[in-house]
C-alpha atoms as a PDB file:
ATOM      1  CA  UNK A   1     159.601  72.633 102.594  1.00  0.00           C
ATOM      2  CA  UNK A   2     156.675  73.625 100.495  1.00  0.00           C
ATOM      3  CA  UNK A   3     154.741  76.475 102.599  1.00  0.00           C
ATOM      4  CA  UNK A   4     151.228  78.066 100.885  1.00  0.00           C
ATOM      5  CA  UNK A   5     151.206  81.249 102.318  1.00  0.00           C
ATOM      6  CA  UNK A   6     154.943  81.975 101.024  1.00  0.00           C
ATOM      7  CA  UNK A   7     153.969  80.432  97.948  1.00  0.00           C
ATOM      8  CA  UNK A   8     150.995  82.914  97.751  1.00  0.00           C
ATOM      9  CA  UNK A   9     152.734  85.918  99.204  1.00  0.00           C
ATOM     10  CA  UNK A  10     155.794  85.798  96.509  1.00  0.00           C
ATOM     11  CA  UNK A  11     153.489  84.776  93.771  1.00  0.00           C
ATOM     12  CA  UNK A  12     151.531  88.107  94.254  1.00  0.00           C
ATOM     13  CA  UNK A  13     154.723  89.851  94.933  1.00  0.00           C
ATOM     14  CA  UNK A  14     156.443  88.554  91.481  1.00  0.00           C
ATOM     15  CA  UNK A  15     153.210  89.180  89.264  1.00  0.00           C
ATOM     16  CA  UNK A  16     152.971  92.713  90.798  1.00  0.00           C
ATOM     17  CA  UNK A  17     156.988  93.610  90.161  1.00  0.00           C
ATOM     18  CA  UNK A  18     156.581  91.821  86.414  1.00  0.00           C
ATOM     19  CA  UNK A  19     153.370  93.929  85.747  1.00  0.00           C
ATOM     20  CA  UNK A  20     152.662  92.054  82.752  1.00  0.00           C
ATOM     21  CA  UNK A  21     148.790  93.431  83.049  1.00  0.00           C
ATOM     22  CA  UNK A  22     150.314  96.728  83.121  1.00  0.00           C
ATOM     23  CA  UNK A  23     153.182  95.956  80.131  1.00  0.00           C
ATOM     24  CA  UNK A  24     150.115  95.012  78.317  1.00  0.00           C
ATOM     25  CA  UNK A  25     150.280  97.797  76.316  1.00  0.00           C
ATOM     26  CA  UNK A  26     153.973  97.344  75.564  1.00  0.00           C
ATOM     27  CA  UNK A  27     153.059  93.730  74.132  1.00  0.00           C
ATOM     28  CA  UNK A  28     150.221  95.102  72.354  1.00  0.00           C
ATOM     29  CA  UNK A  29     152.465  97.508  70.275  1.00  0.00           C
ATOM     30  CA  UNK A  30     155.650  95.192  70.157  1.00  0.00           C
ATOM     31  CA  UNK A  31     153.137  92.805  68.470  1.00  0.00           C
ATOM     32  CA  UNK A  32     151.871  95.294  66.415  1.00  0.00           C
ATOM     33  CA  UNK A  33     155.195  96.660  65.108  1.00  0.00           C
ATOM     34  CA  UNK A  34     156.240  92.764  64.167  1.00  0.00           C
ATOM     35  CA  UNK A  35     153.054  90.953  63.858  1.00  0.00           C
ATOM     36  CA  UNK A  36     154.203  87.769  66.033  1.00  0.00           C
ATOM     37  CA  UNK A  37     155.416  87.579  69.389  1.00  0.00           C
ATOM     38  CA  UNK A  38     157.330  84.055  70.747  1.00  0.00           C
ATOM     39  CA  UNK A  39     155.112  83.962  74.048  1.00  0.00           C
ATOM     40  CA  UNK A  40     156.705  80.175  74.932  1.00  0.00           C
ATOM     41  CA  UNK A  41     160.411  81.368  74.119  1.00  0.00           C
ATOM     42  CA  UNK A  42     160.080  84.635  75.984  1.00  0.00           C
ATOM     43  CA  UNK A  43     158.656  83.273  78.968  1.00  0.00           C
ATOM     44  CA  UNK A  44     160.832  79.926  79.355  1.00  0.00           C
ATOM     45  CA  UNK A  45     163.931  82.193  78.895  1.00  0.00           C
ATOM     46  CA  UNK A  46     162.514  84.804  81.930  1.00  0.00           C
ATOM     47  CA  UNK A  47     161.560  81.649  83.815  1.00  0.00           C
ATOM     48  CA  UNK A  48     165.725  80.603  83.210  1.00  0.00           C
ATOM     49  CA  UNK A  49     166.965  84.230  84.169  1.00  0.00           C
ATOM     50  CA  UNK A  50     164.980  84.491  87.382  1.00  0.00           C
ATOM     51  CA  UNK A  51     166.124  81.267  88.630  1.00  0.00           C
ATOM     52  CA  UNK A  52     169.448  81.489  87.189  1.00  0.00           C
ATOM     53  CA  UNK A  53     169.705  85.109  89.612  1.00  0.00           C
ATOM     54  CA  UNK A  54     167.815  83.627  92.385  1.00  0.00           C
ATOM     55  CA  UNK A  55     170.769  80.754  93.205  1.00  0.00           C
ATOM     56  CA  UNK A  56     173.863  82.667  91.940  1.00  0.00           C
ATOM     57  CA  UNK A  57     172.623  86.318  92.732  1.00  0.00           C
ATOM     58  CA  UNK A  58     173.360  86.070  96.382  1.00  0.00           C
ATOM     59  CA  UNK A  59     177.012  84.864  95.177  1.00  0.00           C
ATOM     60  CA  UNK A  60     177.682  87.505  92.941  1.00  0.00           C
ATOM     61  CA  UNK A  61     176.991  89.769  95.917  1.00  0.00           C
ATOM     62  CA  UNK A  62     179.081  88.136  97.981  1.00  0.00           C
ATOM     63  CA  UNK A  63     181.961  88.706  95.739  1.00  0.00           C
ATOM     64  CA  UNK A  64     181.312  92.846  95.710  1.00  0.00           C
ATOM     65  CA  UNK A  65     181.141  92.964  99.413  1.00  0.00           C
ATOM     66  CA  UNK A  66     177.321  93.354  99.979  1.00  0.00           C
ATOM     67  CA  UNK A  67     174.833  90.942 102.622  1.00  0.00           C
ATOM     68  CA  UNK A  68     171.438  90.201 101.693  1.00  0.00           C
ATOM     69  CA  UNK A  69     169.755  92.493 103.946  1.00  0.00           C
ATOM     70  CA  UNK A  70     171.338  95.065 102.216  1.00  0.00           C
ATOM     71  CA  UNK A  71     170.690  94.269  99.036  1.00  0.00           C
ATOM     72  CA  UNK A  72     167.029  93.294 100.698  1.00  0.00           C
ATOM     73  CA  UNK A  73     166.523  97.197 102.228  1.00  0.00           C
ATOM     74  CA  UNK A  74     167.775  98.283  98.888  1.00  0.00           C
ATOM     75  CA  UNK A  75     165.386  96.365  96.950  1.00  0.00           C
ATOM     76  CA  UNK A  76     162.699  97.507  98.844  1.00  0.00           C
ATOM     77  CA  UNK A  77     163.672 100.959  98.215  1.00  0.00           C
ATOM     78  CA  UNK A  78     163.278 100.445  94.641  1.00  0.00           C
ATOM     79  CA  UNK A  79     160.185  98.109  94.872  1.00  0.00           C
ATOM     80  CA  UNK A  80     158.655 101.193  96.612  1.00  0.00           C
ATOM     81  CA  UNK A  81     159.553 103.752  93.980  1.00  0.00           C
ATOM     82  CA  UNK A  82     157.863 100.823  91.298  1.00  0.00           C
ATOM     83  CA  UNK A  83     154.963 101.313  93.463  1.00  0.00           C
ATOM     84  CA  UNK A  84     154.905 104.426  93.285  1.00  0.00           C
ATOM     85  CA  UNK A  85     154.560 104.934  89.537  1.00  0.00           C
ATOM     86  CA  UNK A  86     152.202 101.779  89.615  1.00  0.00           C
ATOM     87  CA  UNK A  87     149.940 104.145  92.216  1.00  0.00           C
ATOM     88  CA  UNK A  88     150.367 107.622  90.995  1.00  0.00           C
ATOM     89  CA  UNK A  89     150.772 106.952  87.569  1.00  0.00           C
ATOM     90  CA  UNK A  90     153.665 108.521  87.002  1.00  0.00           C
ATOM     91  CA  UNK A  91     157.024 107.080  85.279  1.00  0.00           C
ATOM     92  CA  UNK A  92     160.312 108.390  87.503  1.00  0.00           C
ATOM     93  CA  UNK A  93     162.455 105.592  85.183  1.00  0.00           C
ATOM     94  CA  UNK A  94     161.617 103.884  81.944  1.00  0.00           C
ATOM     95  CA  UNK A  95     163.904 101.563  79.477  1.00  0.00           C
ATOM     96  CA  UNK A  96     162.931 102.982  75.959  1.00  0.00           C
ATOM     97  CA  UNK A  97     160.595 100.736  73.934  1.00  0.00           C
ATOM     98  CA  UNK A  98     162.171  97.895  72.409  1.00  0.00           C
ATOM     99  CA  UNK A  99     162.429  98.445  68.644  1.00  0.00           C
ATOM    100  CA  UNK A 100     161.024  94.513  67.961  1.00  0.00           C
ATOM    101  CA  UNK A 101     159.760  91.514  69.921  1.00  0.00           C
ATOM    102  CA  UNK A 102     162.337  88.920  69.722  1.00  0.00           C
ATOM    103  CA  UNK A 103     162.752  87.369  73.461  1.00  0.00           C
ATOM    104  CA  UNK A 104     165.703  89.809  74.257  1.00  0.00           C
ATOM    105  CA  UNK A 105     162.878  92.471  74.935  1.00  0.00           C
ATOM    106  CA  UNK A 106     160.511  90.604  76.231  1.00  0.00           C
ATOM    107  CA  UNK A 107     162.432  87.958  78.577  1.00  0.00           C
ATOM    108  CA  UNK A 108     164.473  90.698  79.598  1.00  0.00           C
ATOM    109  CA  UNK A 109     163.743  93.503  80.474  1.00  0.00           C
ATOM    110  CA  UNK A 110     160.228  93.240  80.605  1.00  0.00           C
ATOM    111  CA  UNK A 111     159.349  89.853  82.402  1.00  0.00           C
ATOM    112  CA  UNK A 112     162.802  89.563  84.021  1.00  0.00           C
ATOM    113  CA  UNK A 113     164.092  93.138  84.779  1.00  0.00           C
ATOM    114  CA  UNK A 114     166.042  94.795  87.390  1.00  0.00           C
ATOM    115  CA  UNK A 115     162.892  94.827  89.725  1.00  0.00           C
ATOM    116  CA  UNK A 116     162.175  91.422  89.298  1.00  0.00           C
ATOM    117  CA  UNK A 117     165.912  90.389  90.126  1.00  0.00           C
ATOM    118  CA  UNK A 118     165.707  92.991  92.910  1.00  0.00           C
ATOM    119  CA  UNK A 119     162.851  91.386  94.411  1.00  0.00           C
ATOM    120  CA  UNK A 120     164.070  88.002  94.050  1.00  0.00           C
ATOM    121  CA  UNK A 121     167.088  88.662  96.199  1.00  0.00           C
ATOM    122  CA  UNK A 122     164.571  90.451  98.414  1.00  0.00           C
ATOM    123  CA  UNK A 123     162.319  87.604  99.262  1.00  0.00           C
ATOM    124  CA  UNK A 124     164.929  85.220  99.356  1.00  0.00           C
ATOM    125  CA  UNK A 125     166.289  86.735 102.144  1.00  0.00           C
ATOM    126  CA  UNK A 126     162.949  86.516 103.687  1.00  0.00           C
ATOM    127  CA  UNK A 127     161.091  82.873 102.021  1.00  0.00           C
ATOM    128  CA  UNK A 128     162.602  79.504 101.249  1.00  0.00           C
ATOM    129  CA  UNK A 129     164.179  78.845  98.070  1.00  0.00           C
ATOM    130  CA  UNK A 130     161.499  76.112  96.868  1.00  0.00           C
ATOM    131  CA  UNK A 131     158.584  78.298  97.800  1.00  0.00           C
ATOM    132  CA  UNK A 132     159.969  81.117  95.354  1.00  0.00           C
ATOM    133  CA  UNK A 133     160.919  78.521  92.231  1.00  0.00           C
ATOM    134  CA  UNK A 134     157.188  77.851  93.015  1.00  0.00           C
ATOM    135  CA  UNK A 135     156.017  81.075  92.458  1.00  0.00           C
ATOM    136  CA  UNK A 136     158.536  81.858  89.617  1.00  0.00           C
ATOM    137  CA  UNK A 137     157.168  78.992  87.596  1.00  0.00           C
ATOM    138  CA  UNK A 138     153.216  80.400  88.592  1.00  0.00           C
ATOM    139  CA  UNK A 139     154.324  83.808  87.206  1.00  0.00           C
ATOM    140  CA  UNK A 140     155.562  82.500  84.006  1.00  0.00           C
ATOM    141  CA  UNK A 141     152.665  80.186  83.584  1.00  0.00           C
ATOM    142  CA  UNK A 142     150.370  83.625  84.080  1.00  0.00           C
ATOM    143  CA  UNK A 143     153.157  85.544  81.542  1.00  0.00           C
ATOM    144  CA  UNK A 144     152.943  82.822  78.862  1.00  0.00           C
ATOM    145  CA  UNK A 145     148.623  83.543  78.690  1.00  0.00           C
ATOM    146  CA  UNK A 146     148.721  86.705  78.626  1.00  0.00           C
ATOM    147  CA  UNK A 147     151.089  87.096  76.432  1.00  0.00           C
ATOM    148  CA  UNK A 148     149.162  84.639  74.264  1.00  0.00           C
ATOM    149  CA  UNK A 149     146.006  86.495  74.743  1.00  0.00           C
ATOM    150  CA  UNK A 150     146.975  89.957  75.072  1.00  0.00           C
ATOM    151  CA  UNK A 151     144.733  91.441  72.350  1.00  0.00           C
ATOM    152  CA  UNK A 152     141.935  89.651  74.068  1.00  0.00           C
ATOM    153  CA  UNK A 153     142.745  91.362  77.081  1.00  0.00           C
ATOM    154  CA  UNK A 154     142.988  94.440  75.537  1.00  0.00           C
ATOM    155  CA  UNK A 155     139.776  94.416  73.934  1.00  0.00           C
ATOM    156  CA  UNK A 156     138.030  92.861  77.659  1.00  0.00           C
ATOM    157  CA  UNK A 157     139.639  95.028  79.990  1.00  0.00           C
ATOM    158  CA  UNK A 158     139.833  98.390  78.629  1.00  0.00           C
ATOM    159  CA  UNK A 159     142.613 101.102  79.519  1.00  0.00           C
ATOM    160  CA  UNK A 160     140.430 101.952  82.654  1.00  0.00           C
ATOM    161  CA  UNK A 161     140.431  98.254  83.431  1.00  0.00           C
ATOM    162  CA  UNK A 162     144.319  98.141  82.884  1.00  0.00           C
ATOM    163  CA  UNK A 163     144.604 101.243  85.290  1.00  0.00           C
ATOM    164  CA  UNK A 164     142.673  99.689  88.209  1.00  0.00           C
ATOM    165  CA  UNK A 165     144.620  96.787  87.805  1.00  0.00           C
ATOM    166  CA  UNK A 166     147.322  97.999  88.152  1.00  0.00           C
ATOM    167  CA  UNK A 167     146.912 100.485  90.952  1.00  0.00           C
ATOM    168  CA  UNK A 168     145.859  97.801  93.013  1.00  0.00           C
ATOM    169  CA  UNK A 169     149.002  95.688  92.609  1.00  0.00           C
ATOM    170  CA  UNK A 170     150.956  98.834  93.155  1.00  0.00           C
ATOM    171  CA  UNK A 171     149.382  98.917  96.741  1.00  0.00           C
ATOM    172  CA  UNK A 172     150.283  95.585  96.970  1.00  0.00           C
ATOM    173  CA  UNK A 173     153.744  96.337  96.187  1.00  0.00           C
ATOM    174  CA  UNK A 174     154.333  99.439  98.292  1.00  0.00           C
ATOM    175  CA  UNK A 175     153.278  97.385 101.306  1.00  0.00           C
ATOM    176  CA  UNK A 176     155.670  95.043 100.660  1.00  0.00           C
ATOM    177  CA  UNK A 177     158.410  97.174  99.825  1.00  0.00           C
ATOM    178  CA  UNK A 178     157.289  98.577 103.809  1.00  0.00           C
ATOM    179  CA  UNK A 179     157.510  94.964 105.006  1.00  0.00           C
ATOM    180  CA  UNK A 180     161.266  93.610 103.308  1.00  0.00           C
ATOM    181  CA  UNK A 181     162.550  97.141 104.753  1.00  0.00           C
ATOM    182  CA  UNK A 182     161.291  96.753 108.249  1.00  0.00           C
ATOM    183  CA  UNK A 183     162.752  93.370 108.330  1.00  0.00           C
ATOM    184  CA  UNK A 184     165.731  94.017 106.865  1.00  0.00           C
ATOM    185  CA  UNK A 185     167.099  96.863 108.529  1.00  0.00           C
ATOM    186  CA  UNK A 186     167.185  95.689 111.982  1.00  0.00           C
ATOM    187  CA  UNK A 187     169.479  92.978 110.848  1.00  0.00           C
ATOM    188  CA  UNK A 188     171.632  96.046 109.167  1.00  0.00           C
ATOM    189  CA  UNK A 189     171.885  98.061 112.259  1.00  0.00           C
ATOM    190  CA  UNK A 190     172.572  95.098 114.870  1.00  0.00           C
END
């Protein structure tokens, strides 16, 4: 059952966790250091990975012992420190810089990392399934252009425009890092 405001609300979520306005930079110098980046083949591989985790992520939980409120109040817990260093500006954790950009950088970890697959987990305990596919495939569809026109951006938005950007969505996140944990642990301490 296709709902809007889920739609919307996971959309946001997703494109704030993936920070691909904020990994501009990243791309920038990736693209830089190689001269070509595979924008279609990096983001139909992260599109894969995401939906590939959001069916068989819950499972593999399952088989370590931990429920999805856990992992949900968990998540949140990192989506809050990721908002954090969105907000402040500040980098408490940080995957060194991929030496080229072949899709194995870009796909994952950058588009598809451990926040991402933390927040998948996280909302599914909290949307439907279709509703997130749907806003998977939106954040891919945003990926693929700006990874297509990241110099533009570059040259349009400025660092300062990056920075606002990107502080914004970090408010974004840290509320909803407040939200999954609320929900989530009640169900935890019934």
């Amino acid at each position: 059952m296709l709902n809007l405001k889920e739609i919307i609300t996971a959309t946001v979520v997703l494109f704030a966790v993936i920070d691909i306005i904020g990994n501009v930079p990243i791309v920038i110098s990736l693209r830089q250091k190689v001269g070509h980046i595979q924008s279609g083949k990096a983001s139909i591989i992260a599109a894969i990975i995401m939906i590939i985790f959001l069916f068989i992520g819950e499972e593999i939980l399952n088989l370590i012992g931990i429920d999805i409120n856990s992992f949900a109040v968990a998540g949140s817990i990192i989506i809050f420190f990721l908002s954090l260093e969105m907000i402040l500006g500040i980098t408490l954790y940080k995957d060194e810089q991929p030496e080229t950009a072949s899709v194995v950088p870009l796909a994952f970890p950058l588009i598809a990392g451990a926040g991402t697959m933390t927040s998948l987990l996280s909302l599914r305990a909290e949307y439907h399934m279709i509703n997130i596919i749907v806003a998977i495939i939106i954040n891919v569809i945003i990926v693929y252009i700006i990874l297509k026109s990241s110099s533009f951006l570059e040259k349009l938005l400025g660092k300062s425009g990056l920075n606002i950007i990107r502080k914004v969505f970090g408010i974004v996140l840290l509320a909803m890092a407040v939200k999954l944990f609320a929900s989530n642990i009640g169900q935890i301490i019934k």
